[in-house]
Protein backbone atom coordinates (compact mmCIF):
# COMPACT_ATOMS: atom_id res chain seq x y z
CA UNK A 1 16.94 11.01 3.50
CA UNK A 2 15.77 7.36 3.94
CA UNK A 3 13.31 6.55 2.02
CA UNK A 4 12.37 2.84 3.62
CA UNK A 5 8.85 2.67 4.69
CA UNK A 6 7.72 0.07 7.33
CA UNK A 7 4.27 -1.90 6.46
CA UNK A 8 1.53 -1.67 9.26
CA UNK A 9 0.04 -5.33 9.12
CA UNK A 10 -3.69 -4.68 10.29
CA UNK A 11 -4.87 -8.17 8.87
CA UNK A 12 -1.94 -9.21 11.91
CA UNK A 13 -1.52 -6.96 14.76
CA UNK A 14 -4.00 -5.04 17.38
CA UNK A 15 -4.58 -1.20 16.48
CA UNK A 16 -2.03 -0.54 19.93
CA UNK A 17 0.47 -2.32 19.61
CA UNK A 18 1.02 -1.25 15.50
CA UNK A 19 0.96 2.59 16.84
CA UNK A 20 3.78 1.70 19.60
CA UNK A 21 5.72 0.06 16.63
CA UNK A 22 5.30 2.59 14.10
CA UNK A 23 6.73 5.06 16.55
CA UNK A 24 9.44 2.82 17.38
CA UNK A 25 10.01 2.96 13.26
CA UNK A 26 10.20 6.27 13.30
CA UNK A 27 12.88 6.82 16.20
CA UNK A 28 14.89 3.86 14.19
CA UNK A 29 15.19 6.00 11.26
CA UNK A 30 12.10 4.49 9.07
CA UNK A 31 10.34 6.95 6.61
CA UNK A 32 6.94 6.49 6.08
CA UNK A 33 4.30 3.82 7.01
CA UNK A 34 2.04 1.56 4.68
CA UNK A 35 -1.07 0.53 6.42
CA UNK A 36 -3.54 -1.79 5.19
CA UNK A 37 -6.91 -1.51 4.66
CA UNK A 38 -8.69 -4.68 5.30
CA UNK A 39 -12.39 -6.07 6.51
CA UNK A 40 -11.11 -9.42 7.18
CA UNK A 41 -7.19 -11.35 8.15
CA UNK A 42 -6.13 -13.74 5.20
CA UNK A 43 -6.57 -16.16 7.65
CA UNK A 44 -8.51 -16.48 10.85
CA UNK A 45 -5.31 -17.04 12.42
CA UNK A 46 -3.86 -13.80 11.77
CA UNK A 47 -6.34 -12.57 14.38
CA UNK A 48 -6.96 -8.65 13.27
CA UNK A 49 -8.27 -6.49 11.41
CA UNK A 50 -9.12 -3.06 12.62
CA UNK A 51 -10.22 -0.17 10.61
CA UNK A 52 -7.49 1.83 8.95
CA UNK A 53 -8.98 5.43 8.85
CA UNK A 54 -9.67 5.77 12.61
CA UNK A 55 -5.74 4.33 13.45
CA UNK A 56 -4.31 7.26 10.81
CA UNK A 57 -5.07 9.66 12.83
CA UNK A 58 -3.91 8.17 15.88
CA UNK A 59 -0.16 7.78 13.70
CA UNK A 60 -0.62 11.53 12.59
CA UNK A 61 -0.70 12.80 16.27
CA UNK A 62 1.44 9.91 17.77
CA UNK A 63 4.44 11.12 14.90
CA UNK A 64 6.22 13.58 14.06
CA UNK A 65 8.04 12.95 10.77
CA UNK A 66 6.77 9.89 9.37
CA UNK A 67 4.54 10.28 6.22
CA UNK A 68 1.41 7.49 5.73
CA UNK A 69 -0.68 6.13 3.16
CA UNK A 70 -3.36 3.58 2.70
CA UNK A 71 -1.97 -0.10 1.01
CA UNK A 72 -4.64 0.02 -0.42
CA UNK A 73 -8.17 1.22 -0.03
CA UNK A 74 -10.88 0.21 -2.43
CA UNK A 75 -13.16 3.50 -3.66
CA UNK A 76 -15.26 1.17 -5.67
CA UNK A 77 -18.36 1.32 -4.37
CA UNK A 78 -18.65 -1.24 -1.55
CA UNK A 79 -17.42 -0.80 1.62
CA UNK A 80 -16.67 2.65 0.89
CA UNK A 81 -18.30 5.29 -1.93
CA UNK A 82 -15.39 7.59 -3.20
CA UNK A 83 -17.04 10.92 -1.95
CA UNK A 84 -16.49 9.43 1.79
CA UNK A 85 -12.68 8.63 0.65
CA UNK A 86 -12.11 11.92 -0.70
CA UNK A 87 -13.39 13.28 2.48
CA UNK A 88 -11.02 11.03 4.51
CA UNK A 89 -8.15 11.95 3.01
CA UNK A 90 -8.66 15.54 2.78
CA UNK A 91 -9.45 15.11 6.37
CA UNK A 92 -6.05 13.87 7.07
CA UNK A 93 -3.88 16.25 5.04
CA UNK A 94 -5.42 19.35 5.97
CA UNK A 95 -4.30 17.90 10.20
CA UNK A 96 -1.16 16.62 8.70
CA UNK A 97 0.14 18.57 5.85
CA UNK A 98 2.95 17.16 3.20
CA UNK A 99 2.77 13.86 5.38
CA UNK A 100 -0.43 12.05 3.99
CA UNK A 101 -0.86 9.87 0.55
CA UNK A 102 -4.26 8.01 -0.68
CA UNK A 103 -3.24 4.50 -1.52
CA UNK A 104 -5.92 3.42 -4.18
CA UNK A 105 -7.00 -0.18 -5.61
CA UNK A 106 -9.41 -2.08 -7.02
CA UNK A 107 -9.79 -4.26 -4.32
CA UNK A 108 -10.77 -8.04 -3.58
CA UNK A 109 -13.59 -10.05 -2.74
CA UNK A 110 -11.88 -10.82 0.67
CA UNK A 111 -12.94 -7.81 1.89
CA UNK A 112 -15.39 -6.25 0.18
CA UNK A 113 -18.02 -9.06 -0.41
CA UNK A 114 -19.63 -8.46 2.96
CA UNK A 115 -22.12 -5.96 2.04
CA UNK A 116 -23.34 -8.48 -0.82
CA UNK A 117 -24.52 -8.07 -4.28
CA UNK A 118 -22.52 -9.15 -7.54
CA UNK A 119 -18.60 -8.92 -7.28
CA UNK A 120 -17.40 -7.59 -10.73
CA UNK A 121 -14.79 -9.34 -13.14
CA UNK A 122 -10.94 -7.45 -12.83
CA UNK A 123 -11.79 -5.59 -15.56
CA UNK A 124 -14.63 -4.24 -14.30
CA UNK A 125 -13.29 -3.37 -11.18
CA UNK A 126 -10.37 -1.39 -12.98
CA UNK A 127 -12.96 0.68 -15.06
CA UNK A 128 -14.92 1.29 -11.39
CA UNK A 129 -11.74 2.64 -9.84
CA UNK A 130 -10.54 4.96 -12.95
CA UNK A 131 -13.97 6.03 -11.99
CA UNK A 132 -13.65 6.63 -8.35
CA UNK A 133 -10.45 8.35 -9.05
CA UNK A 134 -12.42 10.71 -11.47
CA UNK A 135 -14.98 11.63 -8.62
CA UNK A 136 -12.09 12.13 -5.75
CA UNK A 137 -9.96 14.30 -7.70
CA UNK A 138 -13.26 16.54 -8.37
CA UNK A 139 -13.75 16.68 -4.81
CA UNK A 140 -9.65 17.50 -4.18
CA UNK A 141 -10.75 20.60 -6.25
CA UNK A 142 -12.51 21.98 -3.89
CA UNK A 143 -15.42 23.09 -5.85
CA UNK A 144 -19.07 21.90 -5.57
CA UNK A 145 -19.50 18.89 -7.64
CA UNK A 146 -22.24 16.73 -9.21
CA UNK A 147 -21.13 13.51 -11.11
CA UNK A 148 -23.38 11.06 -13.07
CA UNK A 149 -21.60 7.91 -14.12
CA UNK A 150 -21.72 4.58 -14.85
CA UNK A 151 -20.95 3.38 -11.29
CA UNK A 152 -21.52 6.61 -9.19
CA UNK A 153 -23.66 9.62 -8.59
CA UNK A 154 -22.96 12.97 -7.23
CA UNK A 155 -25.13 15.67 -6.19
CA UNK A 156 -23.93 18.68 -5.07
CA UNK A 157 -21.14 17.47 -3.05
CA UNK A 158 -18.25 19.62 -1.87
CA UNK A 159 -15.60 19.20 0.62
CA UNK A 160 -15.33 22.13 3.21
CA UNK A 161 -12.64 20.98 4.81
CA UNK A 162 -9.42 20.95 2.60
CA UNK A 163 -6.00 20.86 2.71
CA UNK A 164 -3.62 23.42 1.21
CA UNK A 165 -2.72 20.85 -1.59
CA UNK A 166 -4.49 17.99 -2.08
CA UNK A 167 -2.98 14.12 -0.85
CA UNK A 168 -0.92 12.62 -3.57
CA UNK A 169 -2.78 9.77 -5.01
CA UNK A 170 -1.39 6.39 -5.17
CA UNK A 171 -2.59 3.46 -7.36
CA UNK A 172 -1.90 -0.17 -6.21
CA UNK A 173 -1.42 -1.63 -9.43
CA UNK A 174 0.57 -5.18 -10.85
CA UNK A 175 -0.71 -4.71 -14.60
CA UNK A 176 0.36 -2.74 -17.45
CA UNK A 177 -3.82 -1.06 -18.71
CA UNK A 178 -3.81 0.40 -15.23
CA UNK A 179 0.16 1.23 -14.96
CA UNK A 180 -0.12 3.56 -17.47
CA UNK A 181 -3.35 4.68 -17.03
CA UNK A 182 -2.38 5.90 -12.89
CA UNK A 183 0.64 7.14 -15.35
CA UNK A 184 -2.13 9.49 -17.10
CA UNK A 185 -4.45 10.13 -13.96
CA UNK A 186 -2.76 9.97 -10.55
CA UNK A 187 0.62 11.04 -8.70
CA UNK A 188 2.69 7.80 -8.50
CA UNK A 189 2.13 3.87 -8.03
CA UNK A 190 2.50 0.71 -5.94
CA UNK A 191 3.42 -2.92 -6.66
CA UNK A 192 4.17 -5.98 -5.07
CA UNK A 193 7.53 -7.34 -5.50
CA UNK A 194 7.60 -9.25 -8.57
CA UNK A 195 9.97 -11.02 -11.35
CA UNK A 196 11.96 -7.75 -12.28
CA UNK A 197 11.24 -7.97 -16.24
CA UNK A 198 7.88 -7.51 -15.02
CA UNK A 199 8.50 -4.84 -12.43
CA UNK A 200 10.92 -2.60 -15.71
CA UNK A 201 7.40 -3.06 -17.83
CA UNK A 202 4.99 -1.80 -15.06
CA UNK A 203 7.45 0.99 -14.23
CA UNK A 204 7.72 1.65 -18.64
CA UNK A 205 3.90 1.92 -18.99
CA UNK A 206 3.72 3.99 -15.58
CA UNK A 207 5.77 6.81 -17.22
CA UNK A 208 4.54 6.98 -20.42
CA UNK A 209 1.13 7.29 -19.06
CA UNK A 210 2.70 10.25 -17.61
CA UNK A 211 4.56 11.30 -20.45
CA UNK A 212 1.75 11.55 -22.47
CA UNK A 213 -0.43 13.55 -19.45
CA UNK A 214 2.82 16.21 -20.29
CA UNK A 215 3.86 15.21 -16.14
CA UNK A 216 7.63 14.04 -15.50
CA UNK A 217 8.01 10.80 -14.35
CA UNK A 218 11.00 11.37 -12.52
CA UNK A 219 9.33 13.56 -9.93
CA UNK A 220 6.29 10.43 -9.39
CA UNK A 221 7.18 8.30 -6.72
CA UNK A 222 7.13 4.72 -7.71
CA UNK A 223 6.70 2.82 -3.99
CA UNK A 224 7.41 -1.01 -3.89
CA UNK A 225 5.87 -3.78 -0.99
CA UNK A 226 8.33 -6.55 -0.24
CA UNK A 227 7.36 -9.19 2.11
CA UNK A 228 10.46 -10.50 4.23
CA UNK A 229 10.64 -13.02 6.83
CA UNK A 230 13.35 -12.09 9.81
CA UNK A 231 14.52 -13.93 12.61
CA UNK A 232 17.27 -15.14 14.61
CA UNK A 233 17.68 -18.21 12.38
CA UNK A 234 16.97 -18.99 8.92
CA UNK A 235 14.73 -22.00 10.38
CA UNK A 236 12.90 -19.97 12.87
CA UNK A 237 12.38 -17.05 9.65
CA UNK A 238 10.74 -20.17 7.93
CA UNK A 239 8.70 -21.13 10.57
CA UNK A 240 7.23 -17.88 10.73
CA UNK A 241 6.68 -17.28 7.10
CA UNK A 242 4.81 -21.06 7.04
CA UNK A 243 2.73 -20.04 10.20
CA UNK A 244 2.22 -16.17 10.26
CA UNK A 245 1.59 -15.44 5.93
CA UNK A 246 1.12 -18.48 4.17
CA UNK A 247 -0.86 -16.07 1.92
CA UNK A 248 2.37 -15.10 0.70
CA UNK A 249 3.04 -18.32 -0.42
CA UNK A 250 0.25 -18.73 -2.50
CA UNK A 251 1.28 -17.99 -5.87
CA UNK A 252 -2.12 -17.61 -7.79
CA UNK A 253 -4.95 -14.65 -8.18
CA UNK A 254 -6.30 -14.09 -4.89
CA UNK A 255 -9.26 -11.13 -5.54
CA UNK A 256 -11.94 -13.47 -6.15
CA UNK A 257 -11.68 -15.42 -2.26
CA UNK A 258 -14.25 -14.73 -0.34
CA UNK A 259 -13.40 -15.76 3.18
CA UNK A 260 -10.45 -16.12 5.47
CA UNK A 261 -11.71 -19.91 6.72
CA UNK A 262 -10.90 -20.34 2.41
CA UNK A 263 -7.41 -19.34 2.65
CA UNK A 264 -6.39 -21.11 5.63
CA UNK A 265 -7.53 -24.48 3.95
CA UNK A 266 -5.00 -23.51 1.38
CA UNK A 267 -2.52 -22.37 3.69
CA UNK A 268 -2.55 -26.70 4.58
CA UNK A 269 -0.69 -26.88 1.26
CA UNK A 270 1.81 -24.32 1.47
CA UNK A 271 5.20 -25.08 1.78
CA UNK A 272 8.90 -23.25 2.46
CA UNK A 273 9.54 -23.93 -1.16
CA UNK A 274 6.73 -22.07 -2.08
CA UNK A 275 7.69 -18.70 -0.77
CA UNK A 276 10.54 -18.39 -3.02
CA UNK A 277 10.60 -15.46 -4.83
CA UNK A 278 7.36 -14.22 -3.13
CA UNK A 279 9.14 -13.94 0.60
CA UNK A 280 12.53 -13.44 1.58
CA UNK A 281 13.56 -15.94 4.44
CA UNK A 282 16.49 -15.30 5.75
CA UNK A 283 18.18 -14.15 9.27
CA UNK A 284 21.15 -12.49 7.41
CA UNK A 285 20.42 -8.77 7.68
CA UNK A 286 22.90 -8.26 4.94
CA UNK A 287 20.97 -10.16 2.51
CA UNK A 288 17.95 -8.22 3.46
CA UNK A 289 20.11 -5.03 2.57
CA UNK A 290 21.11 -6.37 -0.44
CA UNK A 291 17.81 -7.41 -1.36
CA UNK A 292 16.20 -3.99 -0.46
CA UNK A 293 18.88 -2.30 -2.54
CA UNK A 294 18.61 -4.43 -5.55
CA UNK A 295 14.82 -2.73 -5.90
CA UNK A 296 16.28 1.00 -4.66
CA UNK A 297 18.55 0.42 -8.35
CA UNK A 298 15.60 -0.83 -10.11
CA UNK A 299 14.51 2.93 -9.84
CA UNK A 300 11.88 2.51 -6.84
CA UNK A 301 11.84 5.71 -5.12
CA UNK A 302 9.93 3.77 -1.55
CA UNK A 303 10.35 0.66 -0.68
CA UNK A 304 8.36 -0.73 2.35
CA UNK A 305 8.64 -3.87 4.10
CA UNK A 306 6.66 -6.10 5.74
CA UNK A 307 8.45 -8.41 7.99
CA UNK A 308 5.71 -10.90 8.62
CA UNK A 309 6.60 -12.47 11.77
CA UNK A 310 5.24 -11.87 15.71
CA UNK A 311 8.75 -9.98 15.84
CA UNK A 312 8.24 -6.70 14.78
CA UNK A 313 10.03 -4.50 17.97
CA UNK A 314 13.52 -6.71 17.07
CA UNK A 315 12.73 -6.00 13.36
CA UNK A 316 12.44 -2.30 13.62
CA UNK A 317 15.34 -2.21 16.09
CA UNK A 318 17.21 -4.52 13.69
CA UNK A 319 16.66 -2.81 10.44
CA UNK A 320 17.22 0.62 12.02
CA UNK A 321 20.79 -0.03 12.94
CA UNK A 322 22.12 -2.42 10.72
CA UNK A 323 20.15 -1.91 7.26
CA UNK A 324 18.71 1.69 7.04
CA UNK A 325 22.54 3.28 7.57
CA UNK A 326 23.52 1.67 4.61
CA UNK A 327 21.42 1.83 1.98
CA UNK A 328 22.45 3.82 -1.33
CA UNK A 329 19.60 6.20 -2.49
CA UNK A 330 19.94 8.72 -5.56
CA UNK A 331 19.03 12.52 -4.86
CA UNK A 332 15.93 13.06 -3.82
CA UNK A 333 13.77 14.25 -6.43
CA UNK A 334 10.54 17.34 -5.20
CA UNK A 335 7.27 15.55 -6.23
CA UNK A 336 4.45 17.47 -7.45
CA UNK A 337 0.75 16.37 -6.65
CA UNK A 338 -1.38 16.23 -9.60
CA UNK A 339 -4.09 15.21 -8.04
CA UNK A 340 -6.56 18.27 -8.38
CA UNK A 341 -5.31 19.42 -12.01
């Protein structure tokens, strides 16, 4: 079973026309789907940005195989209070059971700025979301729950609506405290593509969180996000990666931005040289194979891919019969939620 996951752009594309697409992944053979949760584009020219959690429904009916999860939704406290993500998700796996995973971060000021007040320090935002985490896996028990912490208060809250077995949870993570703390708390973890010394260490302190939780890393799934850049030529790939996600050639911390009008002032500065290593550019679907592959043997057990240009129907179509079909996966391994231990 492929286990290639397509990445719904909502910073990019109307609510519409990424459920006709995702549909189109699925008939093409695609697994799953990764949609983002943002507020606001990277860039005003990106044009979108529609809420997540009313469109996952929408891809729950619409589907029939594909499995979804959020990439990645921020439970700290600002846009959205844990106890009303907890009650989204269980929401969504009790419709669609076995097919529905809660992508977790700590977020970034991009987004989450616009109902005011202080924006926290990364670190503070990490110990916010082991926090969140805390009060939504109360809540995936089922039970009635009150909670006084640091960051959040509960009283008497209890989900009536529940699934059979709670939705996996997911951390979006890129550093090594909170890699082996989702190790030690959650069900499995995402990353960007990165240097792959960096991506073995991540994945290292990601299972010996686990390990030392007494859960088996080898039945986590450990999802990756690669940003690609596909068209009919390698010029008209670059074109699109310099116009459509300049973003993605910006290769510095990017939580503390505040506005999209910021980013596309940067975005004057970016240049094809930039995206390398960040984006691959290329109109050779073999290289895209081999590049997908490459992260498959690094032990990734879902990749998903974000082809950042206008082109998504000749992506899907593209991937589906010429990349998908031969991609090398090991056995597939049962994963067991933790989530409401």
């Amino acid at each position: 079973m492929s286990r290639l996951g397509y990445s719904a752009s909502f910073e990019q594309f109307h609510p519409t026309d990424m459920l006709r697409w995702c549909q189109l992944a699925e008939h093409y053979g695609f697994d799953s789907v990764l949609a983002a949760d943002h507020f606001h584009p990277w860039t005003p020219e990106q044009g979108q940005s529609a809420f997540v959690w009313a469109w996952l429904g929408a891809l729950g009916a619409a589907t029939t195989r594909l499995r979804f999860g959020t990439g990645v939704t921020p439970p700290i406290g600002f846009r959205y209070h844990p106890a009303i993500v907890a009650q989204a998700a269980a929401t969504l796996e009790a419709m669609f059971p076995g097919r529905f995973w809660l992508g977790l971060g700590a977020g970034e000021a991009l987004n989450e700025h616009i109902v005011g007040g202080y924006w926290p320090e990364p670190a503070e935002r990490v110990r916010m979301l082991v926090e969140a985490i805390e009060v939504i896996q109360k809540l995936f028990t089922g039970k009635v729950v009150k909670h006084e912490g640091k960051y959040f208060r509960l009283e008497s809250a209890k989900l009536y609506t529940m699934p059979e077995t709670p939705p996996p949870i997911i951390v979006g993570t890129a550093g090594p405290i909170m890699a082996k703390r989702t190790g030690e708390l959650c069900d499995g973890f995402l990353t960007p593509g990165a240097p792959d010394e960096k991506l073995r260490m991540l994945m290292g302190r990601f299972e010996q969180g686990a390990r030392e939780a007494g859960k088996d890393p080898a039945k986590m799934p450990r999802m990756i996000q690669l940003h690609v850049s596909w068209a009919e030529s390698d010029e008209a790939a670059t074109e699109a990666a310099v116009r459509e996600w300049p973003n993605g050639g910006m290769a510095f911390p990017k939580g503390d931005i505040r506005n999209p009008e910021d980013f596309a002032a940067m975005a004057r500065l970016v240049r094809p040289e930039h995206f390398r290593g960040r984006v691959l550019i290329s109109a050779d679907l073999e290289v895209h194979r081999e590049h997908i592959q490459h992260f498959i043997d690094l032990g990734f057990t879902e990749v998903y891919v974000h082809n950042v240009g206008r082109n998504q129907e000749e992506f899907i179509k593209a991937y589906g019969e010429q990349v998908i079909p031969k991609l090398r996966w090991p056995e597939a391994v049962p994963v067991a939620s933790t989530s409401a231990r």
